[in-house]
Protein backbone atom coordinates (compact mmCIF):
# COMPACT_ATOMS: atom_id res chain seq x y z
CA UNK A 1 0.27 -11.01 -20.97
CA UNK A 2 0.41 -8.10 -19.56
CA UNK A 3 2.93 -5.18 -18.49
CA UNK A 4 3.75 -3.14 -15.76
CA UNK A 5 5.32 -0.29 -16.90
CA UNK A 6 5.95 2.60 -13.68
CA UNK A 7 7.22 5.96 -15.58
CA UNK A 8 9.81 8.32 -12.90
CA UNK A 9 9.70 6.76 -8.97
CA UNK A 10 7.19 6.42 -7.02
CA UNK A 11 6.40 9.87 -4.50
CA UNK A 12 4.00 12.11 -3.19
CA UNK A 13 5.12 15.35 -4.50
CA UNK A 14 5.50 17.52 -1.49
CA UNK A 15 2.20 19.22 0.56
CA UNK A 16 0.22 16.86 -1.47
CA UNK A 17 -2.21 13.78 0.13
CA UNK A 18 -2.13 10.08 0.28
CA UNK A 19 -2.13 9.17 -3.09
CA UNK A 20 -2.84 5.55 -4.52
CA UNK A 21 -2.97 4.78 -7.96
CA UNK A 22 -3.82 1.10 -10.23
CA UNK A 23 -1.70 0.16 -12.66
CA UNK A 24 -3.08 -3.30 -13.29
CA UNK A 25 -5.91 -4.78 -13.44
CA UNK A 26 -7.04 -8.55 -13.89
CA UNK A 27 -10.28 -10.88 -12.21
CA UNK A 28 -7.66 -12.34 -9.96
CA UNK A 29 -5.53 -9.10 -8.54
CA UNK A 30 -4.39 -5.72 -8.63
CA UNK A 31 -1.39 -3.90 -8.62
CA UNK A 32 -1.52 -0.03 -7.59
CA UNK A 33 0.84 2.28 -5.79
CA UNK A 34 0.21 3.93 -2.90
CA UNK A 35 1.96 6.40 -1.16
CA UNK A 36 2.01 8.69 2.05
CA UNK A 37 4.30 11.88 2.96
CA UNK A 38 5.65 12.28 6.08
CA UNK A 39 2.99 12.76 9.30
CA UNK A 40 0.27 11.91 6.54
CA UNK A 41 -2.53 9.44 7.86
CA UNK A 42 -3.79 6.33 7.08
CA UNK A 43 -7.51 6.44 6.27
CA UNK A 44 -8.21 3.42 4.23
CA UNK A 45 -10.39 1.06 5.54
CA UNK A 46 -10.46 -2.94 5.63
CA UNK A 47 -10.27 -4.61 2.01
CA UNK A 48 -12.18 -7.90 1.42
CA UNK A 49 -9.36 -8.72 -0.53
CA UNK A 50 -5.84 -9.99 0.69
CA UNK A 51 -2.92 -7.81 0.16
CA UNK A 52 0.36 -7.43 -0.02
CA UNK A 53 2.49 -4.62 0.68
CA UNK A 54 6.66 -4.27 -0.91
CA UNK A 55 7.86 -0.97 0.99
CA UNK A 56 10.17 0.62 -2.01
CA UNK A 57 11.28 3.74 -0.05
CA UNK A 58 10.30 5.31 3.51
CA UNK A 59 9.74 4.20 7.01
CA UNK A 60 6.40 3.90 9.24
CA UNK A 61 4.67 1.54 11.85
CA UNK A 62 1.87 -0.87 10.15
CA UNK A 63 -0.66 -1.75 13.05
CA UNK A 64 -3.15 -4.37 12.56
CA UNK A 65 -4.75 -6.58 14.62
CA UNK A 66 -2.43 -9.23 14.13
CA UNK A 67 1.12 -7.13 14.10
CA UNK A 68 2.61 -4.07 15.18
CA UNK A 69 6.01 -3.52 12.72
CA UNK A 70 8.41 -1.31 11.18
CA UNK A 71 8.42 -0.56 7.90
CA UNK A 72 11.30 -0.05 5.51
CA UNK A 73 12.51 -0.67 2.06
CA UNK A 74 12.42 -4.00 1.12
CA UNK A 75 9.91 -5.02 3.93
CA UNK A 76 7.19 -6.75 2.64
CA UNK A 77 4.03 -7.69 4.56
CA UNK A 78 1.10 -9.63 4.01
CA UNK A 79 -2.50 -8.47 5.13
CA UNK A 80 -5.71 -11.19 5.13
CA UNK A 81 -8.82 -10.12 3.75
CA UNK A 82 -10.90 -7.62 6.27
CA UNK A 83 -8.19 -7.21 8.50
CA UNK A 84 -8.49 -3.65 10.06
CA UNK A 85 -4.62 -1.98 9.75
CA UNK A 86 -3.57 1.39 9.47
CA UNK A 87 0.23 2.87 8.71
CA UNK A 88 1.30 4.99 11.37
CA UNK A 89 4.21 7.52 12.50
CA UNK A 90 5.14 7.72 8.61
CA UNK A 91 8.92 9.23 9.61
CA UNK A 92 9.91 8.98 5.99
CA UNK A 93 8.01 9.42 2.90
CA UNK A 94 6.39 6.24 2.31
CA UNK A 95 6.37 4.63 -1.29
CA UNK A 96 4.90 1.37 -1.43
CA UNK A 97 3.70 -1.39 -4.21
CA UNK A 98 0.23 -2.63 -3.43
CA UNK A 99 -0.98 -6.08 -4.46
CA UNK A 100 -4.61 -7.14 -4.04
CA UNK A 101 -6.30 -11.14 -4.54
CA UNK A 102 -8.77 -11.19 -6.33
CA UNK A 103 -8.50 -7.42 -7.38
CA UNK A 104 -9.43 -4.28 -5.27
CA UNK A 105 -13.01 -4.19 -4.78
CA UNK A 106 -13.91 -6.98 -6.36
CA UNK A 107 -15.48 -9.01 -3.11
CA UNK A 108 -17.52 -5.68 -1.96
């Protein structure tokens, strides 16, 4: 077993980029943070992995070519493997948990 431990909350401290960050690691997923201040941008591209984002604080569009949403705490959204989506018009700092199956990386 294995345990997720997060130290303080999850934040961009301010004037600083995107930041994303793994926490856990296993053959079958990964669990990271990742995080974008206010008017930052979106510059990750697809995953060959599927993912799952839990919002934990903030607000922002997530385009994709399957969905155009809102964003907020508590939203949680799925994204299939190689799916092309960016998060957009990030009004509130954005805090998010990332999940990735298998992990991050791990299909190429």
């Amino acid at each position: 077993m294995r345990v997720l431990r997060a130290a303080g909350h999850f934040a961009v401290p301010d004037g600083e980029p995107n930041q994303y960050r793994e926490h856990l690691r296993a053959a079958d997923l990964s669990v990271g943070t990742y995080c974008i201040p206010v008017g930052g941008k979106d510059g990750q591209p697809a995953h060959g992995e599927d993912e799952v984002y839990v919002v934990v604080r903030g607000r922002a569009r997530l385009v994709s070519d399957s969905l155009d949403i809102v964003v907020g705490p508590g939203s949680v959204v799925y994204v299939p493997a190689c799916e092309e989506h960016q998060f957009v018009e990030v009004s509130e700092d954005l805090s998010m948990i990332v999940v990735f199956g298998p992990a991050e990386r791990s299909r190429g």
